[in-house]
C-alpha atoms as a PDB file:
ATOM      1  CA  UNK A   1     -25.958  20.462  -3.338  1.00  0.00           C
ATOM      2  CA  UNK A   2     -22.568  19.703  -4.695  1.00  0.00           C
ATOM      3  CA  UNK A   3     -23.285  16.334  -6.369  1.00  0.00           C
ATOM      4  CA  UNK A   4     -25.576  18.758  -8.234  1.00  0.00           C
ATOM      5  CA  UNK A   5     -22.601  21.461  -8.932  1.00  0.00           C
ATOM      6  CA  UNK A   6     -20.713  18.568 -10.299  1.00  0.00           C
ATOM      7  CA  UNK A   7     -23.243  16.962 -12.001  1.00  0.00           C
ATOM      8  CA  UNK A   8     -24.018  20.087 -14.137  1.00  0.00           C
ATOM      9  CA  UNK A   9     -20.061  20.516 -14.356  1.00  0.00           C
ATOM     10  CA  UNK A  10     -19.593  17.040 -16.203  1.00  0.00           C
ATOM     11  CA  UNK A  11     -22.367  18.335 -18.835  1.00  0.00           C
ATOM     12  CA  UNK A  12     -20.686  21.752 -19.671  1.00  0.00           C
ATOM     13  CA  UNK A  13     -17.539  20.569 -18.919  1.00  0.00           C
ATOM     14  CA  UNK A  14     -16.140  17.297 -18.113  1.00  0.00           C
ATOM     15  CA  UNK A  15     -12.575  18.270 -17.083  1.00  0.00           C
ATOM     16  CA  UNK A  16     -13.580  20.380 -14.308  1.00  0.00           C
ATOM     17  CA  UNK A  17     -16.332  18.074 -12.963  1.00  0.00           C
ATOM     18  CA  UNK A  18     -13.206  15.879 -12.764  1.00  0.00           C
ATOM     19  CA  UNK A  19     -11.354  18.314 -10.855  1.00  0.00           C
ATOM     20  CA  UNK A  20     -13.914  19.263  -8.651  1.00  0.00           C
ATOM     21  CA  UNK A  21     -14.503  15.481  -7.079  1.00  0.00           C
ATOM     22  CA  UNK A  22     -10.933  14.358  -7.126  1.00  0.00           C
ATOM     23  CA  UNK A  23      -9.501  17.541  -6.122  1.00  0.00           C
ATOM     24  CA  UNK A  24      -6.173  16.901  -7.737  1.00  0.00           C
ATOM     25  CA  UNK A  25      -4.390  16.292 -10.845  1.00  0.00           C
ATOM     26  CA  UNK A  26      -4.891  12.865 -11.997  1.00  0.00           C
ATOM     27  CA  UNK A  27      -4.506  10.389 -14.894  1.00  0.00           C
ATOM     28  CA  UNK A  28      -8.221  10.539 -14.778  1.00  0.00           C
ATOM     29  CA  UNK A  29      -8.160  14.190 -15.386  1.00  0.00           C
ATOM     30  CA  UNK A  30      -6.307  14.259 -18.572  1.00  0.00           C
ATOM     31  CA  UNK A  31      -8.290  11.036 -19.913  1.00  0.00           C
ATOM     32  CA  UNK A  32     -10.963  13.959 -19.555  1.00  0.00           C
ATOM     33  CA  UNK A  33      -9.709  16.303 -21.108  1.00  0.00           C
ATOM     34  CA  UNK A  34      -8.510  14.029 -24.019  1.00  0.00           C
ATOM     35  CA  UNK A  35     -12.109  12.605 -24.609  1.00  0.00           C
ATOM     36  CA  UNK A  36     -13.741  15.911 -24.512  1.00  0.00           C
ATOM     37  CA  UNK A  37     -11.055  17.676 -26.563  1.00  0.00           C
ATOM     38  CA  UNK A  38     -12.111  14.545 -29.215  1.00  0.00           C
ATOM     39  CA  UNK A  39     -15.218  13.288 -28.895  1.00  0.00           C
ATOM     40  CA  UNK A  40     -17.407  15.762 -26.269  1.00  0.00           C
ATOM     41  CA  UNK A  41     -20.417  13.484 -25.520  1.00  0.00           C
ATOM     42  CA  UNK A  42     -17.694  10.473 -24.320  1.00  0.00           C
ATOM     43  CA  UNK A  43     -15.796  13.163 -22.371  1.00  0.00           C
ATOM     44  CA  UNK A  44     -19.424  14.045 -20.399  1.00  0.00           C
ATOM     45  CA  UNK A  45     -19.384   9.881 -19.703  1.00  0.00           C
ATOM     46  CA  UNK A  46     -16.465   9.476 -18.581  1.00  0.00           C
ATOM     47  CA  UNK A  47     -16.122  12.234 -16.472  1.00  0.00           C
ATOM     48  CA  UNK A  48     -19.909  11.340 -14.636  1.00  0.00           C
ATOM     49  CA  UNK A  49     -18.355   7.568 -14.294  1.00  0.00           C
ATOM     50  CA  UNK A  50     -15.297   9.072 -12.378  1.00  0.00           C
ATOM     51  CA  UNK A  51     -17.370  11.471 -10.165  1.00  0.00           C
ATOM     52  CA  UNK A  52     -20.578   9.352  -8.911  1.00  0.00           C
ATOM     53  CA  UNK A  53     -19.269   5.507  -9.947  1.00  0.00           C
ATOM     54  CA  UNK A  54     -16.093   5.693  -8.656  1.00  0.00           C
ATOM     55  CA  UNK A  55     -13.982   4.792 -12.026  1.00  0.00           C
ATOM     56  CA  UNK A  56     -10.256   5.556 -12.036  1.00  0.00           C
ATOM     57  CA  UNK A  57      -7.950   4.954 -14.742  1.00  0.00           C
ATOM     58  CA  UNK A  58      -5.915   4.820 -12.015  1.00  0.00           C
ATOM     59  CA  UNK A  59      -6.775   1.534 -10.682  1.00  0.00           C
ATOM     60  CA  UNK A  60      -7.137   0.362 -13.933  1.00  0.00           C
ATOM     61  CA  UNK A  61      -3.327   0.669 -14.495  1.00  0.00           C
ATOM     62  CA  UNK A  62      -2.300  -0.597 -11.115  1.00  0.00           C
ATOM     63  CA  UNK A  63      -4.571  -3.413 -11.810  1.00  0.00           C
ATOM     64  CA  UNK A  64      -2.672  -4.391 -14.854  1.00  0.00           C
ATOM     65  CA  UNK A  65       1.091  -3.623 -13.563  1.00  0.00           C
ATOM     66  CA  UNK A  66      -0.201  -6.148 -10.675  1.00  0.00           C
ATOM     67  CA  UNK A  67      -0.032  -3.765  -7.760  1.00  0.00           C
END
């Protein structure tokens, strides 16, 4: 029932299915809201690849820096 909440969150708005599965303040969060603040339909992609794929800019960035 809540993979459905955030499902339907990431269509209306991306941010807060963001929020909702990470449950904190991330880099991933703001990537959200900068996508969906610019471009909506990339915003409701990225924020579905964060919540049920697992992306992180996150580990993106540690992945560069070598961590």
């Amino acid at each position: 029932m809540m993979d459905v909440l955030i499902l339907v969150c990431c269509i209306i708005l991306p941010p807060l299915g963001v929020f909702l599965k990470q449950q904190k303040l991330s880099i991933d969060l703001l990537v959200s809201i900068i996508l969906t603040c610019l471009f909506y339909i990339p915003g409701i992609i990225f924020a579905i690849a964060v919540a049920f794929f697992g992306f992180s800019c996150g580990k993106v960035v540690s992945s560069v820096q070598g961590k």
